[in-house]
N, C-alpha and C. Protein backbone atom coordinates (compact mmCIF):
# COMPACT_ATOMS: atom_id res chain seq x y z
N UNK A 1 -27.74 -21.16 5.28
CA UNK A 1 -26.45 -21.60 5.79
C UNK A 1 -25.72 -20.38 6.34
N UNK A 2 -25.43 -20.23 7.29
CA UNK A 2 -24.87 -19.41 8.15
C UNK A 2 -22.97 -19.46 7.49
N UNK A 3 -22.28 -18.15 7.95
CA UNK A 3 -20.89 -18.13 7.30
C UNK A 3 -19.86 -19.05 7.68
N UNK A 4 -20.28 -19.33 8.95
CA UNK A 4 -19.26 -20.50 9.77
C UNK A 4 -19.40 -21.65 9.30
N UNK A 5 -20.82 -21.81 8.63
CA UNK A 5 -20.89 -23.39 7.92
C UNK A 5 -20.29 -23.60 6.81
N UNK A 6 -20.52 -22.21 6.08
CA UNK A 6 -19.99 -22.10 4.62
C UNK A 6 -18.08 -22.42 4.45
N UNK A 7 -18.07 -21.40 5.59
CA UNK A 7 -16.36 -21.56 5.89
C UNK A 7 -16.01 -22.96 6.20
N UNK A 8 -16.87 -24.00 7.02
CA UNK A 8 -16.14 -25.16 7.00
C UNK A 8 -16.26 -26.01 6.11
N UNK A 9 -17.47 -25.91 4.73
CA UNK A 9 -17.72 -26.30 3.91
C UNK A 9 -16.69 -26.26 2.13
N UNK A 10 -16.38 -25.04 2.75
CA UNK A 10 -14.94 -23.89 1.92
C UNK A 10 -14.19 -25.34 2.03
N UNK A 11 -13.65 -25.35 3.35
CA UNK A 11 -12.43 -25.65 3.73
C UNK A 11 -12.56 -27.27 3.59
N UNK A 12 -13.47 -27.81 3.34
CA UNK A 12 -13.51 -29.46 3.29
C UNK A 12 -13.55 -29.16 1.59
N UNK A 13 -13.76 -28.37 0.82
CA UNK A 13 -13.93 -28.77 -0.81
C UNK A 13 -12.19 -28.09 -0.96
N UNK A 14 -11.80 -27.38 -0.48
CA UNK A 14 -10.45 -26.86 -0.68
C UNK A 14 -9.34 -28.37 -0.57
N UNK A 15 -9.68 -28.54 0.98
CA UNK A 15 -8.51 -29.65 1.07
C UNK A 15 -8.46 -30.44 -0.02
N UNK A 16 -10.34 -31.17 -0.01
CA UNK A 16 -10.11 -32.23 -1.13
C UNK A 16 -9.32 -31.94 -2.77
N UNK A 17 -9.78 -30.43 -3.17
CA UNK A 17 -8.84 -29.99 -4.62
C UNK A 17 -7.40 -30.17 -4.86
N UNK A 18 -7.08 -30.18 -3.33
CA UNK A 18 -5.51 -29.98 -3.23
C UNK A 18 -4.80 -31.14 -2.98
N UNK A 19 -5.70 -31.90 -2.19
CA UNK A 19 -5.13 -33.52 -2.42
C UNK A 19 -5.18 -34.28 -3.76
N UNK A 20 -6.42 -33.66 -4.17
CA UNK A 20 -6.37 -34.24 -5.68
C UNK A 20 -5.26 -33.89 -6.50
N UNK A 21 -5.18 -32.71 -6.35
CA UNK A 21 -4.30 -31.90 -7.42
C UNK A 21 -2.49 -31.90 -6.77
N UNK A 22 -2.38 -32.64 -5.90
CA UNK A 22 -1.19 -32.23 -4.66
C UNK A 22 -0.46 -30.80 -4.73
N UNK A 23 -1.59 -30.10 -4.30
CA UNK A 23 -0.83 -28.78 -3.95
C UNK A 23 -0.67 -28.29 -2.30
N UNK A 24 0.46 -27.66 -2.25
CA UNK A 24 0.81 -27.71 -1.04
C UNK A 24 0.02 -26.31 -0.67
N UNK A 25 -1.04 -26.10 0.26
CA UNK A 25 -1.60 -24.98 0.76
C UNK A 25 -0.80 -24.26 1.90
N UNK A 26 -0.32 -23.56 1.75
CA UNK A 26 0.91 -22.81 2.41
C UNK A 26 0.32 -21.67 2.66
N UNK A 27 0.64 -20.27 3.48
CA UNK A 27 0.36 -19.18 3.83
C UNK A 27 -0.10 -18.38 2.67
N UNK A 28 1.39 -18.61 1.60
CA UNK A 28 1.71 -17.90 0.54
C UNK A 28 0.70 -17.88 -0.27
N UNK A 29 0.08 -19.96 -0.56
CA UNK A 29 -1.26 -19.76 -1.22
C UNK A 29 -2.09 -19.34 -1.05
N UNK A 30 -2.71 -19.27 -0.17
CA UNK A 30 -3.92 -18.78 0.55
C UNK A 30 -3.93 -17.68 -0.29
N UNK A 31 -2.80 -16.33 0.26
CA UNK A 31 -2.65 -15.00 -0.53
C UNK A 31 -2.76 -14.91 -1.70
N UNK A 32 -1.91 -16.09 -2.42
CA UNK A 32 -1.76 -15.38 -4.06
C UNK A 32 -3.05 -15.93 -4.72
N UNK A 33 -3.59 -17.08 -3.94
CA UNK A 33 -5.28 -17.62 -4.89
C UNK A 33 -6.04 -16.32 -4.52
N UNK A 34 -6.19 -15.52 -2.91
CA UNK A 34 -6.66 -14.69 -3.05
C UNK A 34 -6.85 -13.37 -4.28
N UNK A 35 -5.17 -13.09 -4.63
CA UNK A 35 -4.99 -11.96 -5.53
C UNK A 35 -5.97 -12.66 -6.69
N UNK A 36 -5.13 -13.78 -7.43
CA UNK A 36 -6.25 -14.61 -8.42
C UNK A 36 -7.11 -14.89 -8.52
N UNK A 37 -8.06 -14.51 -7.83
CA UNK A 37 -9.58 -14.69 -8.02
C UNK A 37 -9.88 -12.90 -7.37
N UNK A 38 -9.29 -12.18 -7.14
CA UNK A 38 -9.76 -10.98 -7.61
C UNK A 38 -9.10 -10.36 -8.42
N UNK A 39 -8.29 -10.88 -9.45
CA UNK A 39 -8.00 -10.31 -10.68
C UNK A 39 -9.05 -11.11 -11.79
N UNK A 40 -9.80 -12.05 -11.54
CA UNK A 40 -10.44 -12.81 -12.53
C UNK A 40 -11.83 -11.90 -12.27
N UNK A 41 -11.97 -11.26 -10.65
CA UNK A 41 -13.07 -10.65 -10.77
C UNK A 41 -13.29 -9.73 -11.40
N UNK A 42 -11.71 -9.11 -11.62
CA UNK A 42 -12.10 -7.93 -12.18
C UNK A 42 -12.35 -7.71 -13.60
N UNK A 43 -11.68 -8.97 -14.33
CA UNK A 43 -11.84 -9.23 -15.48
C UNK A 43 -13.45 -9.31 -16.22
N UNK A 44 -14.28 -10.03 -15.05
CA UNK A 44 -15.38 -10.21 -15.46
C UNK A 44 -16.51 -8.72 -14.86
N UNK A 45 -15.72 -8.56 -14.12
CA UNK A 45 -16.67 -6.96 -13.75
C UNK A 45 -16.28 -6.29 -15.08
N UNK A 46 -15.09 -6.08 -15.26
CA UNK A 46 -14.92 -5.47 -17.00
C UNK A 46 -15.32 -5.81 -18.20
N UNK A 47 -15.80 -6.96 -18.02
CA UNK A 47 -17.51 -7.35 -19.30
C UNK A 47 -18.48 -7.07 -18.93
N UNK A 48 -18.54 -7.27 -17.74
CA UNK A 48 -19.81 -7.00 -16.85
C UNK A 48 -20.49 -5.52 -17.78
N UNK A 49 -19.52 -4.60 -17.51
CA UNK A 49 -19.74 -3.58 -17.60
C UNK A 49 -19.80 -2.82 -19.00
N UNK A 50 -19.07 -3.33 -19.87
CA UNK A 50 -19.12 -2.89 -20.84
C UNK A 50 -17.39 -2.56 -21.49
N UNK A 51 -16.36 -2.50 -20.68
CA UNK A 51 -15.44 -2.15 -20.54
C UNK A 51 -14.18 -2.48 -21.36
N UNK A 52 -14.43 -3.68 -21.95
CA UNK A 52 -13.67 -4.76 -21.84
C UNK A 52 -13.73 -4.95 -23.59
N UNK A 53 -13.06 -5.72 -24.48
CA UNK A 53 -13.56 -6.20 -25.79
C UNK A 53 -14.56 -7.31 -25.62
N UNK A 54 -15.34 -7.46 -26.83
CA UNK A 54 -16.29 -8.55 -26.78
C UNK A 54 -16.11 -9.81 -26.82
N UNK A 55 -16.08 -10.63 -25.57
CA UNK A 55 -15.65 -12.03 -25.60
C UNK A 55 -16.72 -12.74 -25.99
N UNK A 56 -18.08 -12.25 -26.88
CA UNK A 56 -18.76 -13.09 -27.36
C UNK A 56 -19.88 -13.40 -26.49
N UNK A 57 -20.00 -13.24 -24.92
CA UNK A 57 -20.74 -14.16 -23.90
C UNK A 57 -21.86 -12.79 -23.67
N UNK A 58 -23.64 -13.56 -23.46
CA UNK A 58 -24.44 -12.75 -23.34
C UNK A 58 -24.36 -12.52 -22.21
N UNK A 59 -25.34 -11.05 -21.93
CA UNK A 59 -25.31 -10.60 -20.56
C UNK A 59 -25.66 -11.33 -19.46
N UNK A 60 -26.36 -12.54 -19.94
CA UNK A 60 -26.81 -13.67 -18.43
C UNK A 60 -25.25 -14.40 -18.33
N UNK A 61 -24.78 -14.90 -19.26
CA UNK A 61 -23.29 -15.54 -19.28
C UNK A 61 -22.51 -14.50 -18.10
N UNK A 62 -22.65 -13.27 -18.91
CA UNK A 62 -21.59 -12.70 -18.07
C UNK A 62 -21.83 -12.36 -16.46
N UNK A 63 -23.14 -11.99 -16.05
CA UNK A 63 -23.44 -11.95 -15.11
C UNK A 63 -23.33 -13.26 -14.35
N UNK A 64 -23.60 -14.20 -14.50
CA UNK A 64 -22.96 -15.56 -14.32
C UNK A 64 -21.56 -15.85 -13.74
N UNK A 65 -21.05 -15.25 -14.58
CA UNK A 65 -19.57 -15.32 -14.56
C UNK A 65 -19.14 -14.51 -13.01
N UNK A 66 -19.62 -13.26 -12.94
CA UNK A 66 -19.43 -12.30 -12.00
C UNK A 66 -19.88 -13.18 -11.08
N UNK A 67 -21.15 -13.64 -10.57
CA UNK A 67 -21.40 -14.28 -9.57
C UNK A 67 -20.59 -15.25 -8.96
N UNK A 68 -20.04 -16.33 -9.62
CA UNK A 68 -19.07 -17.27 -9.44
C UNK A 68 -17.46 -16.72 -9.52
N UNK A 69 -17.74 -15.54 -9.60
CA UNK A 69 -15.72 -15.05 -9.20
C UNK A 69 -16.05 -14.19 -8.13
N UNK A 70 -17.23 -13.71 -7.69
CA UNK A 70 -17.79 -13.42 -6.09
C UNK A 70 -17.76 -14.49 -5.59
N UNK A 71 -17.87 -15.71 -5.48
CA UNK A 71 -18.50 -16.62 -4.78
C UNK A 71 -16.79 -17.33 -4.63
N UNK A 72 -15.96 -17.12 -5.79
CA UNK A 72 -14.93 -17.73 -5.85
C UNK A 72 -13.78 -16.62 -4.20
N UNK A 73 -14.24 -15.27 -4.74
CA UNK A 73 -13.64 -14.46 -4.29
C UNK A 73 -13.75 -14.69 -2.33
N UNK A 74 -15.06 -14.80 -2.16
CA UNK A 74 -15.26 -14.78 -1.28
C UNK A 74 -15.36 -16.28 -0.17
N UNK A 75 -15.12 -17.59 -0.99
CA UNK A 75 -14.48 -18.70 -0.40
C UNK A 75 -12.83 -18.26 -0.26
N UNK A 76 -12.20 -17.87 -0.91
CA UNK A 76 -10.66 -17.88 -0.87
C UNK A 76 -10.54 -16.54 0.20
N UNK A 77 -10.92 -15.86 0.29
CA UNK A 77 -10.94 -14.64 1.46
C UNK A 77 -10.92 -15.34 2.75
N UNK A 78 -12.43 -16.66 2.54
CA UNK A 78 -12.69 -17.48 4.05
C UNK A 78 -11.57 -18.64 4.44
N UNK A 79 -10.55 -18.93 3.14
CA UNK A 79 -9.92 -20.04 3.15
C UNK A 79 -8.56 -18.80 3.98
N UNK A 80 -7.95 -17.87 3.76
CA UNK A 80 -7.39 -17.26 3.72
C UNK A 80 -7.36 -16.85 5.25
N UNK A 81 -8.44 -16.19 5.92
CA UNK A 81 -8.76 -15.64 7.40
C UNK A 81 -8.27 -17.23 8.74
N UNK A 82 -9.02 -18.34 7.79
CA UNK A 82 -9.10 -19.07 8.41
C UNK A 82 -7.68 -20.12 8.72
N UNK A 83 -6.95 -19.97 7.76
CA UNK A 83 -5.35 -20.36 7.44
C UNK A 83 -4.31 -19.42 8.75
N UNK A 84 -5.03 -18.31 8.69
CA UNK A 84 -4.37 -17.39 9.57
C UNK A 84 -5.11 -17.24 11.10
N UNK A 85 -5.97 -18.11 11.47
CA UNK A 85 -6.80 -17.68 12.42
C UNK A 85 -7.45 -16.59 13.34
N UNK A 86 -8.51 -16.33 11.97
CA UNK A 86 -9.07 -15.96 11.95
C UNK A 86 -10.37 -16.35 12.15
N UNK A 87 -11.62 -15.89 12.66
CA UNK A 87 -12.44 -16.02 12.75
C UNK A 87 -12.98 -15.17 12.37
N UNK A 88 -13.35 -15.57 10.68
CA UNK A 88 -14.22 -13.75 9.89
C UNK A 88 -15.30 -13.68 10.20
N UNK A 89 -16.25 -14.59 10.08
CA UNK A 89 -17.71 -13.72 10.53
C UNK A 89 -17.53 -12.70 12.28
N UNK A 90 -16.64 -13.32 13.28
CA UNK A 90 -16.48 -12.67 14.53
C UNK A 90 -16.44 -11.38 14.18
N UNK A 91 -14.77 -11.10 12.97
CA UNK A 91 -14.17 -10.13 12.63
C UNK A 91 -15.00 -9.14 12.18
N UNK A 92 -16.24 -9.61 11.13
CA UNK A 92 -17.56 -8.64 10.52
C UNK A 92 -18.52 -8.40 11.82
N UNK A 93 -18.46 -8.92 12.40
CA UNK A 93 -19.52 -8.24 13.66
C UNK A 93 -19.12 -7.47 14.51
N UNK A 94 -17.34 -7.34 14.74
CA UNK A 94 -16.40 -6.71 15.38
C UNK A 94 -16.23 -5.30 14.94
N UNK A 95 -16.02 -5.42 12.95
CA UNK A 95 -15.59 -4.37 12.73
C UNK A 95 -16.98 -3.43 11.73
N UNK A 96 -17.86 -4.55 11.32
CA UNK A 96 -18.97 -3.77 10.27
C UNK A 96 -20.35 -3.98 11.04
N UNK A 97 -21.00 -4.95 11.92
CA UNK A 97 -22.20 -4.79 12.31
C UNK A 97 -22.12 -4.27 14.00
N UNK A 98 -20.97 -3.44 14.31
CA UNK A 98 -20.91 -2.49 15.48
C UNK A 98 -21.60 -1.16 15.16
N UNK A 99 -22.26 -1.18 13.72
CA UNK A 99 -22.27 -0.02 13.28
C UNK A 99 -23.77 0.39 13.37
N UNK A 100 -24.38 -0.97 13.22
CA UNK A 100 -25.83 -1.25 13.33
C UNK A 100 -26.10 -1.32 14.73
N UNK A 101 -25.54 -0.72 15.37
CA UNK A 101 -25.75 -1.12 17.12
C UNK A 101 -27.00 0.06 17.52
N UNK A 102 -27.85 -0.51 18.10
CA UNK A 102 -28.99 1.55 18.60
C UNK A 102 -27.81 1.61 19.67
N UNK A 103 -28.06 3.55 18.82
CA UNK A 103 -27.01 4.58 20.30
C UNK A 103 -27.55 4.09 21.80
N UNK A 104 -26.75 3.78 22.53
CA UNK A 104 -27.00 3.88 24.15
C UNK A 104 -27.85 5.28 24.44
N UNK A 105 -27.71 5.34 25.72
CA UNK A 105 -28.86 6.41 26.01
C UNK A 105 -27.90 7.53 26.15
N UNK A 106 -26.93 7.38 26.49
CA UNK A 106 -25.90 8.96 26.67
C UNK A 106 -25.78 9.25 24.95
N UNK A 107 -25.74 8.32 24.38
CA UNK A 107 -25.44 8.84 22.49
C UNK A 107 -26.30 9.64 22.28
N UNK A 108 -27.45 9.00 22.57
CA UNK A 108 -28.96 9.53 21.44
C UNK A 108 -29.55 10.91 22.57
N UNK A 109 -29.39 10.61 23.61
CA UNK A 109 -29.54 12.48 24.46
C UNK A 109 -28.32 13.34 23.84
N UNK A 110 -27.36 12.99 23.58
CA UNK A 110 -26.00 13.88 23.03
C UNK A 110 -26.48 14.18 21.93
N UNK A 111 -27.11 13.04 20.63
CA UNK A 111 -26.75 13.14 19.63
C UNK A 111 -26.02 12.66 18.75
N UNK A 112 -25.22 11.37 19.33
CA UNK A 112 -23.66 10.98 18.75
C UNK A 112 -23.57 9.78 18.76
N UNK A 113 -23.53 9.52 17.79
CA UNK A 113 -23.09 7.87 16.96
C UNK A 113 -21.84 7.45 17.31
């Protein structure tokens, strides 16, 4: 599944939570679910790691856990770009896979990335 699918897939399980739940998805939310699901990440990166007191949960639990507050983290990032129009996967090819580009031919005779 490609990110654009995922993102519209995001955004059809989002609406439905919020109709269920009647919450009004506003700018503001977008942001503060963002902060909240990377403060939950960090919570669980801090068991993850060792960091944290013992909440009891084995290392597959916890790794578990981490995966699904990535997964959480990174739907609410797509709910978030896309509230604001955005187009993030564009934005990652714009700003992080320009990087993976081969030098042109004046770079790589120069030398320069």
């Amino acid at each position: 599944m490609d990110l654009h699918a995922i993102e519209d897939a995001v955004e059809s399980v989002s609406r439905a939570y919020a109709a269920k739940f009647d919450l009004n998805r506003t700018d503001e939310w977008f942001m503060l679910k963002l902060q909240e699901e990377v403060g939950e990440l960090t919570q669980v990166f801090v068991d993850l790691n060792g960091m944290g007191r013992d909440r009891g949960l084995s290392d597959d639990d916890k790794r578990e856990a981490f995966a699904n507050e990535c997964a959480d983290v990174l739907a609410h990032l797509l709910l978030l770009a896309r509230s604001q129009g955005i187009d993030l996967p564009r934005a990652i090819e714009a700003k992080w896979l320009s990087w993976d580009a081969p030098p042109t031919s004046d770079e790589g005779a120069a030398g320069h990335h």
